[in-house]
C-alpha atoms as a PDB file:
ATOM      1  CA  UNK A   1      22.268  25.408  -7.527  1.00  0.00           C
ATOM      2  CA  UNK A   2      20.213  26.699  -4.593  1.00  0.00           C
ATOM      3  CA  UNK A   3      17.394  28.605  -4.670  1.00  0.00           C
ATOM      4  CA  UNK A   4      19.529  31.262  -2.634  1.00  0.00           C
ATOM      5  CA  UNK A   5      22.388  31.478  -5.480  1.00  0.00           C
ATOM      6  CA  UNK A   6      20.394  30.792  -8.546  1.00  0.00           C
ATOM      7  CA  UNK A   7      19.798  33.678 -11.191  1.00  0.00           C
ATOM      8  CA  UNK A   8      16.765  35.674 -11.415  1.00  0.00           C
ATOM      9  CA  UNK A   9      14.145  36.242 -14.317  1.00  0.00           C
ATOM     10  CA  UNK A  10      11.287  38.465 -14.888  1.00  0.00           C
ATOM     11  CA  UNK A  11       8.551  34.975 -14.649  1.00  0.00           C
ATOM     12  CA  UNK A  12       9.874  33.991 -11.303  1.00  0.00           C
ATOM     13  CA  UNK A  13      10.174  37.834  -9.651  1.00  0.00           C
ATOM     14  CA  UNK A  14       6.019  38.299 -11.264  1.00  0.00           C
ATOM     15  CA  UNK A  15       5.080  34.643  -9.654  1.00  0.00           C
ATOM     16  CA  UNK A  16       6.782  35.794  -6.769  1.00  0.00           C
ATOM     17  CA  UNK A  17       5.079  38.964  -5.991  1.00  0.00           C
ATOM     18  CA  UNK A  18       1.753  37.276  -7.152  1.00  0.00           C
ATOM     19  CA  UNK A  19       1.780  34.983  -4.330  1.00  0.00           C
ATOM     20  CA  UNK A  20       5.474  34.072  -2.710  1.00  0.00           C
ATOM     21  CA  UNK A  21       3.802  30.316  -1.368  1.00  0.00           C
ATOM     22  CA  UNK A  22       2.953  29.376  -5.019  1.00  0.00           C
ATOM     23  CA  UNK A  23       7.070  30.428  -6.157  1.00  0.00           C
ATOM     24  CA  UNK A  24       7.934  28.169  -3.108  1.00  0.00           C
ATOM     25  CA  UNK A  25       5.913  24.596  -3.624  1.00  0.00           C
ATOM     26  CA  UNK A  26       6.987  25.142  -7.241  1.00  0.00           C
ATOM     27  CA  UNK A  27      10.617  26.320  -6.575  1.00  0.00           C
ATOM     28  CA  UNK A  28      11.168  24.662  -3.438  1.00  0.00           C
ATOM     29  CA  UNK A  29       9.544  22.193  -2.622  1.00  0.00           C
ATOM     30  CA  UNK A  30       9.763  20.966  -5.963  1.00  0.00           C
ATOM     31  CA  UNK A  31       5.999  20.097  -6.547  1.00  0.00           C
ATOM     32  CA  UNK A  32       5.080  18.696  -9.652  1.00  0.00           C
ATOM     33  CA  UNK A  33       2.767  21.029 -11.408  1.00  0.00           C
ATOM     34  CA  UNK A  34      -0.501  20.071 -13.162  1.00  0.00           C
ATOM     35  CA  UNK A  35      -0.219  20.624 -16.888  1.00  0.00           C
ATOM     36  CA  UNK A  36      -2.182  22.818 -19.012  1.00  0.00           C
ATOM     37  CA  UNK A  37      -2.760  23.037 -22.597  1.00  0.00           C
ATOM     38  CA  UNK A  38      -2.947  27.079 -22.784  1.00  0.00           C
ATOM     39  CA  UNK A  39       1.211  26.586 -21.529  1.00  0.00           C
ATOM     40  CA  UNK A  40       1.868  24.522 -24.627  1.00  0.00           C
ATOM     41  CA  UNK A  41      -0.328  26.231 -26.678  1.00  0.00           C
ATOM     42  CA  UNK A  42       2.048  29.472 -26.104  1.00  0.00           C
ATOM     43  CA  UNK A  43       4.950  27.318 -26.528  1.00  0.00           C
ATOM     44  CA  UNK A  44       4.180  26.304 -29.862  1.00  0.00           C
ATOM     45  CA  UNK A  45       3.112  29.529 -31.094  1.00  0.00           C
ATOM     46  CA  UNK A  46       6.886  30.768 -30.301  1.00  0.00           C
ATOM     47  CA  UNK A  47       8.196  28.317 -31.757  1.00  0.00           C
ATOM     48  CA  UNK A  48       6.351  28.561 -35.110  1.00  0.00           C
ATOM     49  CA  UNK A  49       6.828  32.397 -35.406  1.00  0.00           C
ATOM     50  CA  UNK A  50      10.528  32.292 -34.764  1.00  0.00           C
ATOM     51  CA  UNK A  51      10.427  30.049 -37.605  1.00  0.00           C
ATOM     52  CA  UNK A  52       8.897  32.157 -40.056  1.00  0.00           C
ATOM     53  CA  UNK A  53      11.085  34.756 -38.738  1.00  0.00           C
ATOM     54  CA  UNK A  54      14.463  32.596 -39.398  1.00  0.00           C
ATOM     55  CA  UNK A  55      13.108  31.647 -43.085  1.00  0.00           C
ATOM     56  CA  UNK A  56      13.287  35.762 -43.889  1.00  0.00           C
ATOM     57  CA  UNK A  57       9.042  35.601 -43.894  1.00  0.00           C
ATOM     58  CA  UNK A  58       9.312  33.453 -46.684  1.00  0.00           C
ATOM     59  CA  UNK A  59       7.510  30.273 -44.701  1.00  0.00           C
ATOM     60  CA  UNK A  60       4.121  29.355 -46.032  1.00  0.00           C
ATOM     61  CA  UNK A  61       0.938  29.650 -43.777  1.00  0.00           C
ATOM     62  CA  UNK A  62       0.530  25.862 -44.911  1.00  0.00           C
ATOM     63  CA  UNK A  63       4.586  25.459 -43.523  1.00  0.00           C
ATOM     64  CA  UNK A  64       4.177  27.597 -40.374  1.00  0.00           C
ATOM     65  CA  UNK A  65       0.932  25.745 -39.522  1.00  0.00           C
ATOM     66  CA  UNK A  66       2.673  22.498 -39.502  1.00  0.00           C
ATOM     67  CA  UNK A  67       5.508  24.009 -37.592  1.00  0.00           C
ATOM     68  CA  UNK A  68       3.176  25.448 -35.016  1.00  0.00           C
ATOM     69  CA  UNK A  69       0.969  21.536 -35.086  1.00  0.00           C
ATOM     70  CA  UNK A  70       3.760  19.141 -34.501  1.00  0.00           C
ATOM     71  CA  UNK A  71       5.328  21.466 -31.732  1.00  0.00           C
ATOM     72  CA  UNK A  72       1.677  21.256 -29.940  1.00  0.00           C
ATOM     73  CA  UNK A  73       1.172  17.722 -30.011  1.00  0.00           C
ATOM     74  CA  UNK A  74       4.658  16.612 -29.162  1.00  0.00           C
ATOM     75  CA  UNK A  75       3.853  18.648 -25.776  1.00  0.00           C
ATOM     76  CA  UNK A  76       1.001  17.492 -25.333  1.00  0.00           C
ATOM     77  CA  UNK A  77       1.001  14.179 -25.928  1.00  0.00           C
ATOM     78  CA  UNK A  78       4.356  14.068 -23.466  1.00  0.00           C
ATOM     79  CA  UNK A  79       2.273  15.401 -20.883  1.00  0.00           C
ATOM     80  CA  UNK A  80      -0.531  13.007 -21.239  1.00  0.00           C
ATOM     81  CA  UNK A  81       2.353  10.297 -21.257  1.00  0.00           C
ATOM     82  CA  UNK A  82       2.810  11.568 -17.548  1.00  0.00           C
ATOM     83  CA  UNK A  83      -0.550  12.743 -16.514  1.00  0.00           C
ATOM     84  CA  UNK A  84      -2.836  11.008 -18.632  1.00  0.00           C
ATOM     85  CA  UNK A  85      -6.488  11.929 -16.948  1.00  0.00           C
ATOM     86  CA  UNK A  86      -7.532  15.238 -18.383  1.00  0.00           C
ATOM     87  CA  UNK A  87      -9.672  15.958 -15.713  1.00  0.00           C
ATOM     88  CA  UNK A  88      -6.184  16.756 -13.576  1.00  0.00           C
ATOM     89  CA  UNK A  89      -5.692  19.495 -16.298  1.00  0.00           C
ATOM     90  CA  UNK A  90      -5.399  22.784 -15.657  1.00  0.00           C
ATOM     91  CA  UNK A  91      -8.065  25.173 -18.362  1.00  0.00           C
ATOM     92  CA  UNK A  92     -10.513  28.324 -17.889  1.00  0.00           C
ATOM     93  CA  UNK A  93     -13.921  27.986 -17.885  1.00  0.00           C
ATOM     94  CA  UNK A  94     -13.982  24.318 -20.056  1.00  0.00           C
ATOM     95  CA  UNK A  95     -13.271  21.039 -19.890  1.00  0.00           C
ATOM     96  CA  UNK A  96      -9.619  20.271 -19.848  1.00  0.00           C
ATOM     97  CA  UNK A  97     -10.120  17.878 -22.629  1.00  0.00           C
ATOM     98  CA  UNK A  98     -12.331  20.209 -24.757  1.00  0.00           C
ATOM     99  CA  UNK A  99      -9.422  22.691 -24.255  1.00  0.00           C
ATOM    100  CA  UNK A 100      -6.689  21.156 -25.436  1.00  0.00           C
ATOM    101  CA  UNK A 101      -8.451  20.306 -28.558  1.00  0.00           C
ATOM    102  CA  UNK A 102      -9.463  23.991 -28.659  1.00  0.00           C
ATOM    103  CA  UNK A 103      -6.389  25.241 -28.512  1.00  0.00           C
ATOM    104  CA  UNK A 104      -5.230  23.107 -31.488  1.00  0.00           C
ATOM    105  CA  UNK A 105      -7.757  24.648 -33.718  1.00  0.00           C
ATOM    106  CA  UNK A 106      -6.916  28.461 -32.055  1.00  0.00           C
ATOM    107  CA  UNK A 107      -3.151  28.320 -32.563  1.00  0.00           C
ATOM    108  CA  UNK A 108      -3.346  26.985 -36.211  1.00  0.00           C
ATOM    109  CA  UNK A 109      -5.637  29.898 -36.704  1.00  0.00           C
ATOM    110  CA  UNK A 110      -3.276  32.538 -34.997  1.00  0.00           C
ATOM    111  CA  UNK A 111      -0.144  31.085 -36.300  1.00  0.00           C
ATOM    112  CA  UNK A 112      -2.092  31.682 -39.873  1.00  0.00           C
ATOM    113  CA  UNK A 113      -2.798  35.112 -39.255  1.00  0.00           C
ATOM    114  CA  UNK A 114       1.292  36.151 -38.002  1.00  0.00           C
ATOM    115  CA  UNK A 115       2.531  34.774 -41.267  1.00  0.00           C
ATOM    116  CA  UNK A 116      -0.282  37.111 -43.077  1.00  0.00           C
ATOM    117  CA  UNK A 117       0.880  40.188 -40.868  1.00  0.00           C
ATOM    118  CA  UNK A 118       4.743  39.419 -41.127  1.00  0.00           C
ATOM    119  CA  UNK A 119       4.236  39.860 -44.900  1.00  0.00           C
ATOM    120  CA  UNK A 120       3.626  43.445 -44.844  1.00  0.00           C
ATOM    121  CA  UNK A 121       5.097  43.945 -41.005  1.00  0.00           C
ATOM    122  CA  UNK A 122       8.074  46.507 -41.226  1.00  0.00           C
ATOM    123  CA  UNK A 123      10.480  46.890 -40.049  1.00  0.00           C
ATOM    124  CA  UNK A 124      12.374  43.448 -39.976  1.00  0.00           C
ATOM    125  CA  UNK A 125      14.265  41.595 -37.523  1.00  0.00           C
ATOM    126  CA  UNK A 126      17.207  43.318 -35.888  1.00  0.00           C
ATOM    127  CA  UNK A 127      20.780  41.683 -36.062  1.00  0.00           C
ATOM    128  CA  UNK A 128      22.996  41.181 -33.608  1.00  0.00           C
ATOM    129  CA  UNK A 129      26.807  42.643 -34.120  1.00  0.00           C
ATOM    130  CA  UNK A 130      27.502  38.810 -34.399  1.00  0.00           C
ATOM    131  CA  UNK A 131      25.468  38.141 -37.464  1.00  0.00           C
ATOM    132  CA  UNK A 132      22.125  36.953 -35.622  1.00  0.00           C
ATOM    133  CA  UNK A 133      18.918  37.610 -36.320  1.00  0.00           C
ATOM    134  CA  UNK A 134      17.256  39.125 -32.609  1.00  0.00           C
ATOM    135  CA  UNK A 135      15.142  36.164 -32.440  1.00  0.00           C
ATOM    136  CA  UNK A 136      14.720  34.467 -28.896  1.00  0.00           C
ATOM    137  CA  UNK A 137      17.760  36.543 -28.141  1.00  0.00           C
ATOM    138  CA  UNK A 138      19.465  35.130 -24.335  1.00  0.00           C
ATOM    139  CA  UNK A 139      20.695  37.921 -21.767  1.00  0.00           C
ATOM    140  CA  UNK A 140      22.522  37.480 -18.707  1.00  0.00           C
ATOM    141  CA  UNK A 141      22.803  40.405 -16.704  1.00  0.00           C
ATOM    142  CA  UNK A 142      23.012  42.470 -13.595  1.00  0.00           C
ATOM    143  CA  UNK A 143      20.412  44.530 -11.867  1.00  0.00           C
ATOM    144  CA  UNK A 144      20.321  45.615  -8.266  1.00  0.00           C
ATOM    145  CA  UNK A 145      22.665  43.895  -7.491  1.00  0.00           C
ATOM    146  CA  UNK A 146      20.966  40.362  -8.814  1.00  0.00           C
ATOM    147  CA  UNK A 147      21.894  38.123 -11.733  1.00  0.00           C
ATOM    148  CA  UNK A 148      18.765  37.942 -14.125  1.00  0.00           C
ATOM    149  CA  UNK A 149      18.593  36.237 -16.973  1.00  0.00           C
ATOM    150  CA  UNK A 150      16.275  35.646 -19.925  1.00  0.00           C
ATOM    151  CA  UNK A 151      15.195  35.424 -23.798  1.00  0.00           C
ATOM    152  CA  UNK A 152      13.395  38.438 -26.034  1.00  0.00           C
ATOM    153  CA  UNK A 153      11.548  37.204 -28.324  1.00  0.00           C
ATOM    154  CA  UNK A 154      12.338  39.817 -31.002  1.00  0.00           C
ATOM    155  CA  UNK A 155      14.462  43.133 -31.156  1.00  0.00           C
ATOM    156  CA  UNK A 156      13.322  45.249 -34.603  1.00  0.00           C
ATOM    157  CA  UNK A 157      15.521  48.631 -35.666  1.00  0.00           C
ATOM    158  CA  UNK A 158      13.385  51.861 -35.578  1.00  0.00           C
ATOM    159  CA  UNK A 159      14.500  54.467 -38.260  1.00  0.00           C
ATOM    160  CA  UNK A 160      16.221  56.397 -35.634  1.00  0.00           C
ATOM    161  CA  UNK A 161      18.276  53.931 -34.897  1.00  0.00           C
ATOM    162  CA  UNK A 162      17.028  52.215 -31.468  1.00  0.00           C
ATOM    163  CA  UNK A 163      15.547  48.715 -30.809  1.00  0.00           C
ATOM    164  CA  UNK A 164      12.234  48.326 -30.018  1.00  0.00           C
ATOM    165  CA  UNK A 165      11.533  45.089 -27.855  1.00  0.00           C
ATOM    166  CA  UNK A 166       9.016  42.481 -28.798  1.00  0.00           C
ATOM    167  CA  UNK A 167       6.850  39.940 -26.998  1.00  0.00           C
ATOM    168  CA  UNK A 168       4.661  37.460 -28.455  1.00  0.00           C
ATOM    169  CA  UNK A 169       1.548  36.881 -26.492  1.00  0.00           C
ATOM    170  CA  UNK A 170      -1.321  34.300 -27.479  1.00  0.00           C
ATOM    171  CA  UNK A 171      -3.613  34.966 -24.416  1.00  0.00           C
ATOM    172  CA  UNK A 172      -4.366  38.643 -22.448  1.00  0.00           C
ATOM    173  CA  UNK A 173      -1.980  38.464 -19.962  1.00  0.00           C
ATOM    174  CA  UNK A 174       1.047  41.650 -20.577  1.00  0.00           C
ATOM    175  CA  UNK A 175       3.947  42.581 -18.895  1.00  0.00           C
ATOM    176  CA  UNK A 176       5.307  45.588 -18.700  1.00  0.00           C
ATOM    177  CA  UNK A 177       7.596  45.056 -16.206  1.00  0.00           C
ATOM    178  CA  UNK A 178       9.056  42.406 -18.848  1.00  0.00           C
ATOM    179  CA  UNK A 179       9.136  44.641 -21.698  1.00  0.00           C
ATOM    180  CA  UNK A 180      11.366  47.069 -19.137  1.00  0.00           C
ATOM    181  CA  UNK A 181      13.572  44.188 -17.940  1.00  0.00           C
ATOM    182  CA  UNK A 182      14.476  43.741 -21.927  1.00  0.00           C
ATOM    183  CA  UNK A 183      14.868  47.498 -22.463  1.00  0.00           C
ATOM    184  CA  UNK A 184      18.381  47.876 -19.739  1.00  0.00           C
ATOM    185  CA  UNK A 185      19.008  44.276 -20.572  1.00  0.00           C
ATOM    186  CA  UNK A 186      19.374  44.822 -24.065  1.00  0.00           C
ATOM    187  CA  UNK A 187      21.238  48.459 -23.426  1.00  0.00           C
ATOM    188  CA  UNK A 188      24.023  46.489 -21.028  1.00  0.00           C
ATOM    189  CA  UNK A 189      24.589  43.745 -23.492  1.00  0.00           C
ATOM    190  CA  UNK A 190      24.569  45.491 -26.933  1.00  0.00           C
ATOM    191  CA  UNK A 191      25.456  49.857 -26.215  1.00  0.00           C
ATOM    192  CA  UNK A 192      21.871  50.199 -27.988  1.00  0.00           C
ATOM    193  CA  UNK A 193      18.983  52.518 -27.307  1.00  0.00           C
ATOM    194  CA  UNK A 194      16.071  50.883 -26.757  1.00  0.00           C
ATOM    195  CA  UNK A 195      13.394  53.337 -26.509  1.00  0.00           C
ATOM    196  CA  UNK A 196      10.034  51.440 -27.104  1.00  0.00           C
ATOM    197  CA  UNK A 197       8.281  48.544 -26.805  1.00  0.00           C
ATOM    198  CA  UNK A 198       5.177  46.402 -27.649  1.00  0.00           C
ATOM    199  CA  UNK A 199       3.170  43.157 -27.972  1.00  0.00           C
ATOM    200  CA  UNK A 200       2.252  41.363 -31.195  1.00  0.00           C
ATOM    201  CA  UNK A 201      -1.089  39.456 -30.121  1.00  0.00           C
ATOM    202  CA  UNK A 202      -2.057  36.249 -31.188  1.00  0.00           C
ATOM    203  CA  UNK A 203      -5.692  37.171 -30.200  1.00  0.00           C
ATOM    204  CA  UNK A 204      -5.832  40.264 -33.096  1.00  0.00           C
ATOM    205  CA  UNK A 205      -3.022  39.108 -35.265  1.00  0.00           C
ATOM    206  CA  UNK A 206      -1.479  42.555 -35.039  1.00  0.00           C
ATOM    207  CA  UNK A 207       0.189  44.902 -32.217  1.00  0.00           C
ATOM    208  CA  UNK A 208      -0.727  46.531 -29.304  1.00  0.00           C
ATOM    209  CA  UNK A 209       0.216  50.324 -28.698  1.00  0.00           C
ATOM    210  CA  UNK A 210       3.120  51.316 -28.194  1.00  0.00           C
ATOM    211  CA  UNK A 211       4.849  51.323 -24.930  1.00  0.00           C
ATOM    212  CA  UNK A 212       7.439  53.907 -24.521  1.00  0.00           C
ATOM    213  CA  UNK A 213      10.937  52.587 -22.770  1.00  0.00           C
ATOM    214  CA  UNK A 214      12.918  55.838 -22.982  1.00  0.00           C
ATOM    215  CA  UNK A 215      12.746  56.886 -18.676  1.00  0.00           C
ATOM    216  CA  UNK A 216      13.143  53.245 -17.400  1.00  0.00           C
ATOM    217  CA  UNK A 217      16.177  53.076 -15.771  1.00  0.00           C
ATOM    218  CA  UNK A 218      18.381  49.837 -14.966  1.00  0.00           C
ATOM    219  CA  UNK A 219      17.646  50.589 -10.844  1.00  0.00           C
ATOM    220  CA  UNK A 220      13.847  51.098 -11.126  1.00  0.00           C
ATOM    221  CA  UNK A 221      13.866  47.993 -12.690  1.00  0.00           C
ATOM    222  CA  UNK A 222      16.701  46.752 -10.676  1.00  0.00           C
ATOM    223  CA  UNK A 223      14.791  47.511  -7.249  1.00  0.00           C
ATOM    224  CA  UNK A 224      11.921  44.713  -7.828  1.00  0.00           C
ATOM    225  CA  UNK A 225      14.299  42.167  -8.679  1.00  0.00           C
ATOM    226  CA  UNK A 226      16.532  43.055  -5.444  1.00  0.00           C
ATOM    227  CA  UNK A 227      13.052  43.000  -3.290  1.00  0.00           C
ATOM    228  CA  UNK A 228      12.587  39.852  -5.027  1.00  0.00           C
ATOM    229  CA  UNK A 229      16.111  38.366  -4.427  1.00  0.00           C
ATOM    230  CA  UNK A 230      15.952  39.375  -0.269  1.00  0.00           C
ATOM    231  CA  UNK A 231      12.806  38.228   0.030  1.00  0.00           C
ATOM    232  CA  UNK A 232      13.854  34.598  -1.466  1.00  0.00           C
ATOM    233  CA  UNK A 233      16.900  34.533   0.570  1.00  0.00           C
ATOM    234  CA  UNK A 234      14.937  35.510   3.975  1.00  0.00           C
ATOM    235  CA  UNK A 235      12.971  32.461   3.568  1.00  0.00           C
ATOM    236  CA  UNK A 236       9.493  34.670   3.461  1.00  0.00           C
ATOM    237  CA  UNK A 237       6.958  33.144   1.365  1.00  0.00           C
ATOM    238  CA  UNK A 238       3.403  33.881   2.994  1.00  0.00           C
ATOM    239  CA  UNK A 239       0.305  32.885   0.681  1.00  0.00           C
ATOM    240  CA  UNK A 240      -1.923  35.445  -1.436  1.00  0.00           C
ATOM    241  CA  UNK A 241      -5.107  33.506  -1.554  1.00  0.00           C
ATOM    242  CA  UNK A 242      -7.920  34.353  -3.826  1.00  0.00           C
ATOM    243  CA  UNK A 243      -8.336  35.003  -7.767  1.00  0.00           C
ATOM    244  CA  UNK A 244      -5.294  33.512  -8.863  1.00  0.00           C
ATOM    245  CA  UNK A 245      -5.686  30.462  -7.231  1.00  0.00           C
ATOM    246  CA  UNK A 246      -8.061  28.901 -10.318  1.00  0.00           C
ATOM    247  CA  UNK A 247      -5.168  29.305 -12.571  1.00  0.00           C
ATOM    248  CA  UNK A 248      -2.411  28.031  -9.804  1.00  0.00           C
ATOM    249  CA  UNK A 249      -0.538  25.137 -11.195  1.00  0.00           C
ATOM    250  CA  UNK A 250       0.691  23.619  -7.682  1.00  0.00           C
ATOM    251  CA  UNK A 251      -2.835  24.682  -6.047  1.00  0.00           C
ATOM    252  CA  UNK A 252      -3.672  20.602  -5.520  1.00  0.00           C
ATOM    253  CA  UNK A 253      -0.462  20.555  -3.227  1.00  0.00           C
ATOM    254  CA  UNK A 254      -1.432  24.276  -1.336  1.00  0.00           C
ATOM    255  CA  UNK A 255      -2.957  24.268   2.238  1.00  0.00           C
ATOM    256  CA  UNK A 256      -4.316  27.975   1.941  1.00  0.00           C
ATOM    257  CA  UNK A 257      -5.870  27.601  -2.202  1.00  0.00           C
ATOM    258  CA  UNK A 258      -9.547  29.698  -2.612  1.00  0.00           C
END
């Protein structure tokens, strides 16, 4: 599939409007990026909540820590396999080597603390009409006029009866243009009000505020991802040097990196 035809998501429509060059040496020209342990760090940390999630928050810290350490060194050690100086790593502010150990120790510690807050967090995990728990749920849908796809990481009932959307962050970085994208995707897919939203971080082991969903509409949030989509299509991709560059995965292959 071309990059012309392909679907949408809220990660490539953010990358693009952060800098439209990066989103086209990663997405066009197909440059390998350099890895970084904060990527699998996140990965892990997923994948060990959703799993105390599926076992009904009856998985031990001892269990989910496990969970959350075998996920983070199968990554890694698959990306050492292909890149194996760490000096090529991507990290902020320390050694790539130092942080992929670091990050080791900091999700075990984090993965501990969501199994102590799901014990007392209420309420629990929506269900899907189809008997699923809301857990890394898929969507494929249409807004202005673009196919976007994507997975929530959790969906809980509120007592009046909407969703609230869920994502789980382990750094700083929030989206609220995600948590919007999951509020009209969810309302196409399931006929459900979803009228807030918020972030469990990994950083606190608890929740942010609350962000409230009710006014977004499917063509506010539609609009970015058709600027997004005509944009891609015209072939314009100028650079947005600066900042972001230290944290630019395909900098090493980028004429115009700060």
């Amino acid at each position: 599939m071309s990059i012309e035809t392909q679907h949408r998501s809220v990660s490539q429509t953010e990358q693009y409007e952060k800098c439209p060059h990066r989103y086209y040496l990663q997405r066009v020209e197909r440059v390998v990026p350099r890895p970084a342990a904060w990527s699998f760090h996140g990965t892990a940390f997923h994948a060990a909540a959703e799993a105390v999630e599926r076992s009904g928050r009856a998985m031990s810290v001892e269990e989910a820590v496990t969970c959350f350490s075998d996920h983070y060194s199968d990554s890694v050690n698959k990306a050492l396999e292909q890149e194996p100086n760490t000096g090529h790593w991507l990290a902020a502010g320390v050694h790539p080597g130092k942080d992929i150990e670091r990050r080791y120790h900091l999700g075990q510690e984090q993965t501990a603390r969501y199994v102590e807050w799901a014990k007392e967090a209420k309420p629990a995990i929506w269900t899907t009409p189809s008997g699923q728990p809301a857990l890394e749920l898929g969507f494929n849908v249409e807004l202005g006029g673009v196919k976007v796809r994507g997975f929530i990481d959790q969906l809980t009932e509120e007592p009046d009866g909407s969703l609230r959307v869920r994502d789980l962050k382990t750094g700083s970085t929030r989206s609220k243009f995600q948590l919007e994208t999951y509020k009209v995707a969810v309302e196409q897919a399931y006929d459900v009000p979803v009228n807030r939203g918020d972030w469990y971080m990994g950083k606190t082991g608890g929740l942010s505020r609350t962000v409230q969903l009710a006014e977004v509409s499917d063509e506010g949030v539609g609009e970015r991802f058709a600027a997004m989509d005509a944009a891609v299509k015209r072939g314009d991709f100028p650079a947005k040097p600066g900042f972001n560059c230290r944290f630019c995965d395909v900098a090493h292959a980028c004429f115009f990196k700060q």
